[in-house]
PDB file of N, CA and C in Angstrom:
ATOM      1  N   UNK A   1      -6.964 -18.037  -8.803  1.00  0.00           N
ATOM      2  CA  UNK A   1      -6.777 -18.835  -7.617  1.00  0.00           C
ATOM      3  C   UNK A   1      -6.061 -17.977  -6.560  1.00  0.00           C
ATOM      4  N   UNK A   2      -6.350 -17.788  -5.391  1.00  0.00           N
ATOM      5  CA  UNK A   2      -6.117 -17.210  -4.178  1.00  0.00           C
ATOM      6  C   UNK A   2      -4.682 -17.834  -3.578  1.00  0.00           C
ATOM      7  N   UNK A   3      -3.790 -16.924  -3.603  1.00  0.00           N
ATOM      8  CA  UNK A   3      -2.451 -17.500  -2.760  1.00  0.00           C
ATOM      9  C   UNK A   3      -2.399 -17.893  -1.354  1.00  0.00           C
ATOM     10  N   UNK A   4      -2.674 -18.277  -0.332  1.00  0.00           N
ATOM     11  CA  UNK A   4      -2.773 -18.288   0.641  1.00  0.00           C
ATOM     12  C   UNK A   4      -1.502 -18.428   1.668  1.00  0.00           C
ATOM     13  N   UNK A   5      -0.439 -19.268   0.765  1.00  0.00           N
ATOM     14  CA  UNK A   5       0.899 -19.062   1.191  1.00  0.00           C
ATOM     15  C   UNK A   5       1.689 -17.643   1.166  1.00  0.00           C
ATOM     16  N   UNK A   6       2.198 -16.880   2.317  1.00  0.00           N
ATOM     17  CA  UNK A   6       2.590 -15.748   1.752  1.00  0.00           C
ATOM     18  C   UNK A   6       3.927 -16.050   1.363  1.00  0.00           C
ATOM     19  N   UNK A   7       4.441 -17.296   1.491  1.00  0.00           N
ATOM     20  CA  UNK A   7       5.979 -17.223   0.444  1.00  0.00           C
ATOM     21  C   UNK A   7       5.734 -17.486  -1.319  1.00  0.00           C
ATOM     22  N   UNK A   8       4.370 -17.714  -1.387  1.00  0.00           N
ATOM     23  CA  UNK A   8       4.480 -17.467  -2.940  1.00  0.00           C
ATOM     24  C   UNK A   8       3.799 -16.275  -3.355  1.00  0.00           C
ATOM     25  N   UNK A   9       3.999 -14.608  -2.615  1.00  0.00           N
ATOM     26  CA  UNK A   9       4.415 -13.574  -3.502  1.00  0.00           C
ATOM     27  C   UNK A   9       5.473 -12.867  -2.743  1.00  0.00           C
ATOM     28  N   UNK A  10       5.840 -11.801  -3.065  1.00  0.00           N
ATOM     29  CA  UNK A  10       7.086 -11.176  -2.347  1.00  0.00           C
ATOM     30  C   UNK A  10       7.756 -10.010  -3.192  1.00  0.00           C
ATOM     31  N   UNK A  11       8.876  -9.760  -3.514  1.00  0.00           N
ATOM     32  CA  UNK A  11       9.126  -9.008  -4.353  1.00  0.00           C
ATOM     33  C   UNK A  11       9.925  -7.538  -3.369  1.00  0.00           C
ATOM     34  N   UNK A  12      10.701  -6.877  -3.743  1.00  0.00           N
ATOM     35  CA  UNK A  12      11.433  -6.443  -2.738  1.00  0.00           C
ATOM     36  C   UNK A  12      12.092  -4.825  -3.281  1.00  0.00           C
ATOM     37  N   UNK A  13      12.544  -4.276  -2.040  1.00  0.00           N
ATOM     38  CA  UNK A  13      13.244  -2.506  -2.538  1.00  0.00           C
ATOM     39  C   UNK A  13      14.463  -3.179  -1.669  1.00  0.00           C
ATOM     40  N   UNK A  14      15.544  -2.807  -2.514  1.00  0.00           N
ATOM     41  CA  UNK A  14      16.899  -2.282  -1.950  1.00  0.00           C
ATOM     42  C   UNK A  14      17.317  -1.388  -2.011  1.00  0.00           C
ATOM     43  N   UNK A  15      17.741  -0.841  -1.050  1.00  0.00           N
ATOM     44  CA  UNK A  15      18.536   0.374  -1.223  1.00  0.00           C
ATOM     45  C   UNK A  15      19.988   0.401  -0.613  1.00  0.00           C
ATOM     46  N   UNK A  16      20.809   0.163  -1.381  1.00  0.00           N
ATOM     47  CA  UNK A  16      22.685   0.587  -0.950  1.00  0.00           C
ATOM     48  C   UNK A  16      22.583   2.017  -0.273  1.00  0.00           C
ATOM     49  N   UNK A  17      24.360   1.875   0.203  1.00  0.00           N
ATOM     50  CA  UNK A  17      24.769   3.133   0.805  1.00  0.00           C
ATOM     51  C   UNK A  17      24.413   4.309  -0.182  1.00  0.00           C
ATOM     52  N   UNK A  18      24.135   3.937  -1.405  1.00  0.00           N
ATOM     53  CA  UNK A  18      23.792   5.458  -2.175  1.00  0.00           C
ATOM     54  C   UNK A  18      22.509   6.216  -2.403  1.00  0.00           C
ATOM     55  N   UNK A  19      21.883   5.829  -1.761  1.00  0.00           N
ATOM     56  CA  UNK A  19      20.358   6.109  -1.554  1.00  0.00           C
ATOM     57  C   UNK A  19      19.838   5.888  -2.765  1.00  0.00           C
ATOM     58  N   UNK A  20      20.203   5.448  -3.701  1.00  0.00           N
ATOM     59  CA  UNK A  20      19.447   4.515  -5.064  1.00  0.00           C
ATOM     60  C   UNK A  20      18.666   3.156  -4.836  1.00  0.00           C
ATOM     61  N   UNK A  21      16.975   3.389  -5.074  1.00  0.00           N
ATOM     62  CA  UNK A  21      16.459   1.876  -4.901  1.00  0.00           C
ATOM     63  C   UNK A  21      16.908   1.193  -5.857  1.00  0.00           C
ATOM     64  N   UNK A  22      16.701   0.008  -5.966  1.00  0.00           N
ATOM     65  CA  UNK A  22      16.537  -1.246  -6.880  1.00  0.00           C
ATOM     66  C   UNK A  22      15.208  -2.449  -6.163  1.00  0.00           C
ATOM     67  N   UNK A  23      14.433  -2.119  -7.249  1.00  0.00           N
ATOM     68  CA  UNK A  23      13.139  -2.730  -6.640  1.00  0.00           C
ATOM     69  C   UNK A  23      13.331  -4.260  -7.969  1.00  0.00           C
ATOM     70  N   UNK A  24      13.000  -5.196  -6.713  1.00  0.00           N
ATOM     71  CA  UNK A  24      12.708  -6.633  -7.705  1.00  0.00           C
ATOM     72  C   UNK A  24      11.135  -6.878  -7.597  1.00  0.00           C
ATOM     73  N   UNK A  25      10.426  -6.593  -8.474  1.00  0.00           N
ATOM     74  CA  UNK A  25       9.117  -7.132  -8.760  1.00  0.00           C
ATOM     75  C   UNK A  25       8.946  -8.727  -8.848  1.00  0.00           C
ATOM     76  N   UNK A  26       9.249  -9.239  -9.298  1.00  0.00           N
ATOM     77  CA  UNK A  26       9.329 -10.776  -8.955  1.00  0.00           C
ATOM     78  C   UNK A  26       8.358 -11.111  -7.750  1.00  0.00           C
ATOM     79  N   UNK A  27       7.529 -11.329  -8.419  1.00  0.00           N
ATOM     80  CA  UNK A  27       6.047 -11.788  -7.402  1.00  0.00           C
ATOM     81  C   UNK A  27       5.661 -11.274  -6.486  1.00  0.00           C
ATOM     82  N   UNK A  28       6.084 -10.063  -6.960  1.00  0.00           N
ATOM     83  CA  UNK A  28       5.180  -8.672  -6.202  1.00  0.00           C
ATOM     84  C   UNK A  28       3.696  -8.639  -6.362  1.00  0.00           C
ATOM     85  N   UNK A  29       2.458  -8.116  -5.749  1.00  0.00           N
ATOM     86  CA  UNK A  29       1.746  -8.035  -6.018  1.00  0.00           C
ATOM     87  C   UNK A  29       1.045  -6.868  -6.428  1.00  0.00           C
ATOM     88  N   UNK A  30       0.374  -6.838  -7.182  1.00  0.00           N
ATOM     89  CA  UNK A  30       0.106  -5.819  -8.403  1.00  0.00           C
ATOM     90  C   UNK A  30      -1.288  -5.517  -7.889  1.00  0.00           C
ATOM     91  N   UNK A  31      -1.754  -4.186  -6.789  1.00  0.00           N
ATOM     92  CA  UNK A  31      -2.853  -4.099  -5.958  1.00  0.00           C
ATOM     93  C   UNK A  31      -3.937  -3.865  -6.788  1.00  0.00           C
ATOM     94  N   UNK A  32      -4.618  -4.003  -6.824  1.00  0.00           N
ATOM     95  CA  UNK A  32      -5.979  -3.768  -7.733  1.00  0.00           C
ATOM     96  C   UNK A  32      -7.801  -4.110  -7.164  1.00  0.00           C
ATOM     97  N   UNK A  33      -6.969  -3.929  -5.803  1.00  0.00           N
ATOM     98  CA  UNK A  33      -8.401  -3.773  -4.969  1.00  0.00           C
ATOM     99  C   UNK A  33      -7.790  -3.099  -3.305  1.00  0.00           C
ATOM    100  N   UNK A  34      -8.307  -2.223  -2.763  1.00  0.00           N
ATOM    101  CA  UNK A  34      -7.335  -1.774  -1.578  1.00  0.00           C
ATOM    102  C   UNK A  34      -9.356  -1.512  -0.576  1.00  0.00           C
ATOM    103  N   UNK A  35      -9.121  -1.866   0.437  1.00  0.00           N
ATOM    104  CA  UNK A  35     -10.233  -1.833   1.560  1.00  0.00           C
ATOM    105  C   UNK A  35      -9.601  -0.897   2.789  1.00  0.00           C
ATOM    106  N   UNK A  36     -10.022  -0.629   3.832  1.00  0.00           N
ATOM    107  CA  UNK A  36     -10.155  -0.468   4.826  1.00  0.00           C
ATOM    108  C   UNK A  36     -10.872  -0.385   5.892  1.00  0.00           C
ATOM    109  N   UNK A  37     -10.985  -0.195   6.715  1.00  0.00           N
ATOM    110  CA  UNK A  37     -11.790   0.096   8.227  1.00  0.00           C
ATOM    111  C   UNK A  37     -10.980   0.364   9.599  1.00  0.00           C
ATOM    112  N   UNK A  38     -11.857   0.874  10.349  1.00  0.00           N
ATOM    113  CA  UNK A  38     -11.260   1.077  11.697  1.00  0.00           C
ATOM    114  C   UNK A  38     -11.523  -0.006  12.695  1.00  0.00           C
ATOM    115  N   UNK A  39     -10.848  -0.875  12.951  1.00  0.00           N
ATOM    116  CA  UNK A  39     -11.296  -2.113  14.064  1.00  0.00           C
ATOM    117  C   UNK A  39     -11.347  -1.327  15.500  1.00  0.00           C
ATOM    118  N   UNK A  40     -11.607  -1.770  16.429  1.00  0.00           N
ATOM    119  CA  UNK A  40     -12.092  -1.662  17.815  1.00  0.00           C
ATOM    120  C   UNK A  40     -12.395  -2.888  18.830  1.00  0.00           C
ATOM    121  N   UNK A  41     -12.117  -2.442  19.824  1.00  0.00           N
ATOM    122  CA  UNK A  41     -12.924  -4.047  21.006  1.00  0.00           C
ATOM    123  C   UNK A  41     -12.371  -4.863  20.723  1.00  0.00           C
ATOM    124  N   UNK A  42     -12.728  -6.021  20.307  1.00  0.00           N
ATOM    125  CA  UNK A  42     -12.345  -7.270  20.487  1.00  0.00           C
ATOM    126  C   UNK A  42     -11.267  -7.822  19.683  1.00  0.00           C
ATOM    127  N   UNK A  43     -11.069  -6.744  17.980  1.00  0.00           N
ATOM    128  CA  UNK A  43      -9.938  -7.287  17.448  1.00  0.00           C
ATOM    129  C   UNK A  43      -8.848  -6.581  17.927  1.00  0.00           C
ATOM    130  N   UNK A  44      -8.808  -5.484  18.579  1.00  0.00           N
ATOM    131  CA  UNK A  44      -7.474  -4.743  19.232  1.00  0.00           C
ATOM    132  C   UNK A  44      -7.809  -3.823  20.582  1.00  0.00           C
ATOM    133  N   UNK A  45      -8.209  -4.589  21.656  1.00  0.00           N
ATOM    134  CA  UNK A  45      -8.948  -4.034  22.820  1.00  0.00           C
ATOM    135  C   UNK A  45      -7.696  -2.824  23.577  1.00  0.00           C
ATOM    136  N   UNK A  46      -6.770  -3.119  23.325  1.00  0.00           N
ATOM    137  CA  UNK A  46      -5.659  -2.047  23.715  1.00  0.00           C
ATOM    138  C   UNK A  46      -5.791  -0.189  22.899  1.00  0.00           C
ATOM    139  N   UNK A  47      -6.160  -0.731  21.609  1.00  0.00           N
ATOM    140  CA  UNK A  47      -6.076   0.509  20.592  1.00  0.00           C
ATOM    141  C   UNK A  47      -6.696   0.197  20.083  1.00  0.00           C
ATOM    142  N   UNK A  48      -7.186   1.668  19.009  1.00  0.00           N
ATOM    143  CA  UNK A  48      -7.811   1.841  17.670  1.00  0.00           C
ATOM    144  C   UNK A  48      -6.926   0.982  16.740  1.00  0.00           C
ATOM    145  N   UNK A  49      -7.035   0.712  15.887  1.00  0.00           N
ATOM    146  CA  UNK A  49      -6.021   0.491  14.684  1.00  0.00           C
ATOM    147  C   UNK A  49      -6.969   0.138  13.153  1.00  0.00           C
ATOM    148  N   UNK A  50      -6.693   0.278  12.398  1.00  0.00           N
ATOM    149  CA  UNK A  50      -6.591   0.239  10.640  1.00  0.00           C
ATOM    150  C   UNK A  50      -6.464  -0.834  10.150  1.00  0.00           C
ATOM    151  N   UNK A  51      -7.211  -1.605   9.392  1.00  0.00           N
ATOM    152  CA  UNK A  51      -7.516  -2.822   8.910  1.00  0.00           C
ATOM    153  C   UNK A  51      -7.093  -2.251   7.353  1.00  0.00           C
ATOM    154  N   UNK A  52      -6.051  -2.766   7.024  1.00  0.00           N
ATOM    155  CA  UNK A  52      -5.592  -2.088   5.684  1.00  0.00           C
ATOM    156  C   UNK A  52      -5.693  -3.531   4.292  1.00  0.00           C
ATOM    157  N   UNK A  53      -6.568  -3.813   3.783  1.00  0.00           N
ATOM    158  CA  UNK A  53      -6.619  -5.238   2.999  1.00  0.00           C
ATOM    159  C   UNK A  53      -6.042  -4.558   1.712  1.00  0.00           C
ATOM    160  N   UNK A  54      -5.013  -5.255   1.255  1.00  0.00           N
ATOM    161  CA  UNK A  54      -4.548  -5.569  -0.283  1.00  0.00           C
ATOM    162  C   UNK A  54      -4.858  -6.879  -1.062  1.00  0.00           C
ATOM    163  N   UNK A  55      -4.752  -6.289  -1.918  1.00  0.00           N
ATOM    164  CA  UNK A  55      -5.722  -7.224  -3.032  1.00  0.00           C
ATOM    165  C   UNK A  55      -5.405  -7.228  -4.158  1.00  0.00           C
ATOM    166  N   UNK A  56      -4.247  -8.509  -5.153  1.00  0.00           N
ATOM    167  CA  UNK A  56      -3.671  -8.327  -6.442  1.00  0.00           C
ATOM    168  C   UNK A  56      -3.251  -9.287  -7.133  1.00  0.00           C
ATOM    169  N   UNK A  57      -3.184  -9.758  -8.419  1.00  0.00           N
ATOM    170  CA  UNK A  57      -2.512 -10.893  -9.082  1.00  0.00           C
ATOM    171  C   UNK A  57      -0.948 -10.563  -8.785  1.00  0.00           C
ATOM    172  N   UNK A  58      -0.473 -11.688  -8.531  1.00  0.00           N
ATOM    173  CA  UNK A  58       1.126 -11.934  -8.305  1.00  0.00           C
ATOM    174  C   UNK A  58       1.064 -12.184  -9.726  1.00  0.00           C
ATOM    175  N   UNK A  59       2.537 -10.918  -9.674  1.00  0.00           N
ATOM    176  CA  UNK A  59       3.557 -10.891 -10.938  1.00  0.00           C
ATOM    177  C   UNK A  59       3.776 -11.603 -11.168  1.00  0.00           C
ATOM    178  N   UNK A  60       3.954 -12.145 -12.922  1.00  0.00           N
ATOM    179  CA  UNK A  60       4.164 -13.172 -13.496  1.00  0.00           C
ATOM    180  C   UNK A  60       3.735 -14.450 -13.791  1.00  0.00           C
ATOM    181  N   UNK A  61       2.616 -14.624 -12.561  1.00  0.00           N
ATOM    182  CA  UNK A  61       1.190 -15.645 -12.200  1.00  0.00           C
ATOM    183  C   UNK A  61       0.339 -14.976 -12.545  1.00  0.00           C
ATOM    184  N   UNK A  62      -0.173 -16.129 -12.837  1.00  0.00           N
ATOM    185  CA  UNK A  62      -2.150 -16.116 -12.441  1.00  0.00           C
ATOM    186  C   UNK A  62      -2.978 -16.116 -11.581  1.00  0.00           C
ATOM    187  N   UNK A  63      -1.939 -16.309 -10.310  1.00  0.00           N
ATOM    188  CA  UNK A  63      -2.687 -16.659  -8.779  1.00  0.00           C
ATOM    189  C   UNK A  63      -2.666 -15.155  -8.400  1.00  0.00           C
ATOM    190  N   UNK A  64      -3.429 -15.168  -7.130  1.00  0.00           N
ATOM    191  CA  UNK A  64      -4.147 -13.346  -6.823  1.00  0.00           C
ATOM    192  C   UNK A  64      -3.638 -13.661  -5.459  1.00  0.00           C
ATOM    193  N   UNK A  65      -3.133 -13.044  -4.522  1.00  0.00           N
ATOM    194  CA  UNK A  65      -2.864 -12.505  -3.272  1.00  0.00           C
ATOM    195  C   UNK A  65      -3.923 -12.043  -2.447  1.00  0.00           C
ATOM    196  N   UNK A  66      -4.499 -11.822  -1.530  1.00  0.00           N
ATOM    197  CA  UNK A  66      -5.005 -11.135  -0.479  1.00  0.00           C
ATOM    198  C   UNK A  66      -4.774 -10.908   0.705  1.00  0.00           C
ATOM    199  N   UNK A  67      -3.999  -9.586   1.612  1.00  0.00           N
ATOM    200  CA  UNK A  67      -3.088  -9.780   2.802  1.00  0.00           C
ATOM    201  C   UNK A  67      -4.012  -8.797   3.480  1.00  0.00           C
ATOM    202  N   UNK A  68      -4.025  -8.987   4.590  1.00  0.00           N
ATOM    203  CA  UNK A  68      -4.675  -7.612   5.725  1.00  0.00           C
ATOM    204  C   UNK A  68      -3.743  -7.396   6.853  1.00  0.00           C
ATOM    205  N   UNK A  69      -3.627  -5.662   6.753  1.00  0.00           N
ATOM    206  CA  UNK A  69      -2.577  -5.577   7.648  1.00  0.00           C
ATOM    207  C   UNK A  69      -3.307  -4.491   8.716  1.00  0.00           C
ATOM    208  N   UNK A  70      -3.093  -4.236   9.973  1.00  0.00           N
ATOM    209  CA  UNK A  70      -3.315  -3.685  10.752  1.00  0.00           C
ATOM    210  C   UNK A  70      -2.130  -2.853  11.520  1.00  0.00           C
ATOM    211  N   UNK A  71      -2.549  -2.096  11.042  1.00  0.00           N
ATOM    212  CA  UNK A  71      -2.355  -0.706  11.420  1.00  0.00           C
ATOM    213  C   UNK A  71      -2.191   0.466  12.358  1.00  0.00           C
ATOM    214  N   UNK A  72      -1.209   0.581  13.559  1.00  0.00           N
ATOM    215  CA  UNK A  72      -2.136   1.296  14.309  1.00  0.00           C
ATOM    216  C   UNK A  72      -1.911   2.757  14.047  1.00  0.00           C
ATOM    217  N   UNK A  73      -2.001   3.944  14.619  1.00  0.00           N
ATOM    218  CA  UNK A  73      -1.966   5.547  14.101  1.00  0.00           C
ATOM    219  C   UNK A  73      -0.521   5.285  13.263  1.00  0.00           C
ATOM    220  N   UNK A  74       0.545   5.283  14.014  1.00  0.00           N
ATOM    221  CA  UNK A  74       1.976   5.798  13.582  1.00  0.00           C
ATOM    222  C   UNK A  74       2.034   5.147  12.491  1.00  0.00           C
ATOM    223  N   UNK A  75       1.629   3.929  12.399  1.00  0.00           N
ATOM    224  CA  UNK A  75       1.829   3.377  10.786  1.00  0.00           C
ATOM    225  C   UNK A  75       1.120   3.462   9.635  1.00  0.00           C
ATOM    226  N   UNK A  76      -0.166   4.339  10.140  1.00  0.00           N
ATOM    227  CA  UNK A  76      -1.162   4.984   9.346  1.00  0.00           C
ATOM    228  C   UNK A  76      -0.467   6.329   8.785  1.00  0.00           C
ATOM    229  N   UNK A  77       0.210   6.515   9.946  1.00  0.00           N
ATOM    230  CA  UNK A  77       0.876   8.296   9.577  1.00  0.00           C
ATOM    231  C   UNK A  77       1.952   7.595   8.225  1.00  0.00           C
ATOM    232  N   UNK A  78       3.147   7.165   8.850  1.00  0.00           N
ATOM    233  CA  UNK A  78       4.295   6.629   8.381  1.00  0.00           C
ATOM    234  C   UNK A  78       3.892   6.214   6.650  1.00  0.00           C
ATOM    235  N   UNK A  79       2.727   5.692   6.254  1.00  0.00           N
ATOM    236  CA  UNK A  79       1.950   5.022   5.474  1.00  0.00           C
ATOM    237  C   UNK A  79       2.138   5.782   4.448  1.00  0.00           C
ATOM    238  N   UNK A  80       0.915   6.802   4.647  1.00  0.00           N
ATOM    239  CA  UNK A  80       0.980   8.319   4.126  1.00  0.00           C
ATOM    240  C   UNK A  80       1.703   9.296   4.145  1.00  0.00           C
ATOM    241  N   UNK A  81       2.900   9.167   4.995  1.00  0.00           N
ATOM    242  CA  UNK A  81       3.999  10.208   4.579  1.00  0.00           C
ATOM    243  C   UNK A  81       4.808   9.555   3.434  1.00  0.00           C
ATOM    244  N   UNK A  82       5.011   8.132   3.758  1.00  0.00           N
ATOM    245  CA  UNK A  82       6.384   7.532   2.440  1.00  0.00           C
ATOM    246  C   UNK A  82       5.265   7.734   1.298  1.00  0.00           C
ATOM    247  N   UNK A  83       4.430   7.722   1.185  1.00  0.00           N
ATOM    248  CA  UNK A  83       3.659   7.695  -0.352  1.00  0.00           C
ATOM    249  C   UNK A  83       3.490   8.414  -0.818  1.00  0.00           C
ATOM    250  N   UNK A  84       3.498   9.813  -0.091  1.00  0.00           N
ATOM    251  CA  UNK A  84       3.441  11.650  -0.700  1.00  0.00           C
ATOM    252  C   UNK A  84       4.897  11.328  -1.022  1.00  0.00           C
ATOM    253  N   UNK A  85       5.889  10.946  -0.054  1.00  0.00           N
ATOM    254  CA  UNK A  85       7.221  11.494  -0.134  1.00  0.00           C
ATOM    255  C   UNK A  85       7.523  10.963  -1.355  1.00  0.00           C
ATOM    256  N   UNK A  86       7.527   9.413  -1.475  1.00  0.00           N
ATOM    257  CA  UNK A  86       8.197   8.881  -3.101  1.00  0.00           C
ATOM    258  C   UNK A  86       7.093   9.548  -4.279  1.00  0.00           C
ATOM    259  N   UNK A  87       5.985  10.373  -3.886  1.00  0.00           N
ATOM    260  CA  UNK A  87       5.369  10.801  -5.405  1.00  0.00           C
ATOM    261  C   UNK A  87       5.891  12.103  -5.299  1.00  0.00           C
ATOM    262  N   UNK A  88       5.870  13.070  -4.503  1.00  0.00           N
ATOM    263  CA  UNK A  88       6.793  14.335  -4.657  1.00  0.00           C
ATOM    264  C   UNK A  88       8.398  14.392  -5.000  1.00  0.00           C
ATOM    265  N   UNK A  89       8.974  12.820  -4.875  1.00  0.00           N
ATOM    266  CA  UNK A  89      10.290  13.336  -5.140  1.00  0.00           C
ATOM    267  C   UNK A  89      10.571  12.800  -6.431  1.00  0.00           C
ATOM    268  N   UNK A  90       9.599  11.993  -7.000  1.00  0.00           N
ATOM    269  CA  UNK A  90       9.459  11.387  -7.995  1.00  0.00           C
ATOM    270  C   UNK A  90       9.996  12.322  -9.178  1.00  0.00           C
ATOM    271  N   UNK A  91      10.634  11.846 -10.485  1.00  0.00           N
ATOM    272  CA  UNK A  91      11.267  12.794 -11.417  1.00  0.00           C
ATOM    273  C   UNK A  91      10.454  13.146 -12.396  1.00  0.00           C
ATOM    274  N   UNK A  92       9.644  12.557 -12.355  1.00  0.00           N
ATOM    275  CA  UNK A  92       7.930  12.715 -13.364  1.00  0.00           C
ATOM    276  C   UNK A  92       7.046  13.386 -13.198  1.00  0.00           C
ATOM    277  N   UNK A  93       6.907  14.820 -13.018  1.00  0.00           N
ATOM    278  CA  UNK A  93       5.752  15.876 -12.719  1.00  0.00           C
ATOM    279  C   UNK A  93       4.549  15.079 -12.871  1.00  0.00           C
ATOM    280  N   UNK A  94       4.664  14.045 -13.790  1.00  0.00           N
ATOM    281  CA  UNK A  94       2.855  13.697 -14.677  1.00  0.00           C
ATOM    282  C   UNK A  94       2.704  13.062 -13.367  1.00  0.00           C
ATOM    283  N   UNK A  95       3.248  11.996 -12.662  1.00  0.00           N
ATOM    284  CA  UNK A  95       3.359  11.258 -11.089  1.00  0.00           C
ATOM    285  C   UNK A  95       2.591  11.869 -10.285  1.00  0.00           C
ATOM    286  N   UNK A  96       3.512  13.187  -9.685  1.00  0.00           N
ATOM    287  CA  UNK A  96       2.624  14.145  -9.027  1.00  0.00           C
ATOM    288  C   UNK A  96       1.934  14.763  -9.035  1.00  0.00           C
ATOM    289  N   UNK A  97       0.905  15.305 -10.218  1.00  0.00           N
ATOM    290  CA  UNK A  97      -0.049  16.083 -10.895  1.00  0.00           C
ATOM    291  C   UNK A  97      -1.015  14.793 -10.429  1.00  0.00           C
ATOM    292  N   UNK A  98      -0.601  13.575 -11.089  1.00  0.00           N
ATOM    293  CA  UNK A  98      -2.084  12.711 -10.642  1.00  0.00           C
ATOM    294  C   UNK A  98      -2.143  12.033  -9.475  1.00  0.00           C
ATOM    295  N   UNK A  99      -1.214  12.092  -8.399  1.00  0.00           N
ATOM    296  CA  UNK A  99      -1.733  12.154  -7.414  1.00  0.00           C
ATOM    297  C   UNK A  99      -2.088  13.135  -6.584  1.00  0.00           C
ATOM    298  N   UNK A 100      -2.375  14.572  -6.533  1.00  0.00           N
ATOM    299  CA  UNK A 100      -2.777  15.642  -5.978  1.00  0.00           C
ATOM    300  C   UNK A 100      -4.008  15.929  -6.717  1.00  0.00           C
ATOM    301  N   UNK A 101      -4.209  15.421  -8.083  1.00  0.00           N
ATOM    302  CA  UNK A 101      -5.237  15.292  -8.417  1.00  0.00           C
ATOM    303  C   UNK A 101      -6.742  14.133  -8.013  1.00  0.00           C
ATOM    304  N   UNK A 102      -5.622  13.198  -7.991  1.00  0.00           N
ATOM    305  CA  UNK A 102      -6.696  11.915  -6.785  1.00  0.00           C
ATOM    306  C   UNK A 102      -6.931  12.092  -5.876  1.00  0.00           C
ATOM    307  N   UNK A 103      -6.242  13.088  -4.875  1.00  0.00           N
ATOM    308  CA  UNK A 103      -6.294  13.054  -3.815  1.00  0.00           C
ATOM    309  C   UNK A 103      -7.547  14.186  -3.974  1.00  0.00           C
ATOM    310  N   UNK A 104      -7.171  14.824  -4.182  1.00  0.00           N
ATOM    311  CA  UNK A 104      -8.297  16.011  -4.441  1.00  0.00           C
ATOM    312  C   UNK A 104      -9.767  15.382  -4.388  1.00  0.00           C
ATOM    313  N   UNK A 105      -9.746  14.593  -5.652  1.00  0.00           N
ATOM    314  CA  UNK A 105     -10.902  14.603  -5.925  1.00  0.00           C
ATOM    315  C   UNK A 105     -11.525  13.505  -5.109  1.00  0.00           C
ATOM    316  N   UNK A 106     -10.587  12.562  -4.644  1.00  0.00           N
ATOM    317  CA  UNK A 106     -10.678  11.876  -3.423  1.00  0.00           C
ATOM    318  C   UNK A 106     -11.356  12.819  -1.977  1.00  0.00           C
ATOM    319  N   UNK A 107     -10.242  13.180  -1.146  1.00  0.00           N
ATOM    320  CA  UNK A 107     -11.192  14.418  -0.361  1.00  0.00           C
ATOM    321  C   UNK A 107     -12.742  14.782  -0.809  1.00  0.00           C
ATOM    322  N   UNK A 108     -13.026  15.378  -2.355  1.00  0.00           N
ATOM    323  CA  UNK A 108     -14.120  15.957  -2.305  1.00  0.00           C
ATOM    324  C   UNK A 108     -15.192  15.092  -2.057  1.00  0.00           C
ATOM    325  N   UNK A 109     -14.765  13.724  -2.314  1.00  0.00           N
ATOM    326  CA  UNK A 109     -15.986  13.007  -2.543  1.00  0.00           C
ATOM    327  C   UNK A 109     -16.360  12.469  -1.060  1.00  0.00           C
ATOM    328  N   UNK A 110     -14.922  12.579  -0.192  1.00  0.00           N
ATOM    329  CA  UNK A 110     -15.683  12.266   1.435  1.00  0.00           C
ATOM    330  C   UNK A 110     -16.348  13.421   1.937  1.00  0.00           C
ATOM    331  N   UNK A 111     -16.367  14.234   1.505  1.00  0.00           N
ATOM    332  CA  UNK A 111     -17.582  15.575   2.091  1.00  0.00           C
ATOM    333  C   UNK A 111     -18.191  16.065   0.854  1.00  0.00           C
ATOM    334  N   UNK A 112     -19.021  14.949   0.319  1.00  0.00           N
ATOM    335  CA  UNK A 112     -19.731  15.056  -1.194  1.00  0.00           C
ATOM    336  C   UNK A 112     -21.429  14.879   0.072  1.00  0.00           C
TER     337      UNK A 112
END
């Protein structure tokens, strides 16, 4: 069943003065389908921007989430820098091996 309320998922990062997260999963959603596209004209006549859809069963439910967020460059950049940054600083080599490996093989397959 499709959540349509977004107060029933959520789930959250804290971070104190010590630069230590504490992430609460608690009806986080667990992505397991990710879309995109580039909108134009009529849905953002000012700018380009990024149609970014997530797609996941909320933790601890049975109900599934679906959110679309839009995007414009800087938060496309911003996007992709925090997601290299937390897998490179990550303490788990195996982390970063498979994502330079996805990415890889990702790349190859857009100029396949």
């Amino acid at each position: 069943m499709p959540a349509d309320d977004p107060r029933l998922f959520g789930g959250d990062i804290v971070i104190p003065g010590n630069g230590e997260g504490v992430v609460d999963t608690r009806r986080a959603v667990l992505a397991d389908y990710v879309h995109t596209c580039v909108l134009e004209g009529d849905s953002r006549p000012d700018e380009r921007s990024v149609g970014l859809l997530l797609e996941g069963r909320i933790n601890r439910s049975e109900d599934r989430a679906r959110v679309l967020f839009l995007l414009g460059g800087d938060a496309v950049a911003d996007l992709i820098t925090e997601l290299l940054r937390v897998s490179l600083r990550a303490s788990r080599p195996e982390l970063v091996s498979d994502v330079l490996d996805q990415l890889a093989e990702r790349w190859r397959d857009l100029h396949a």
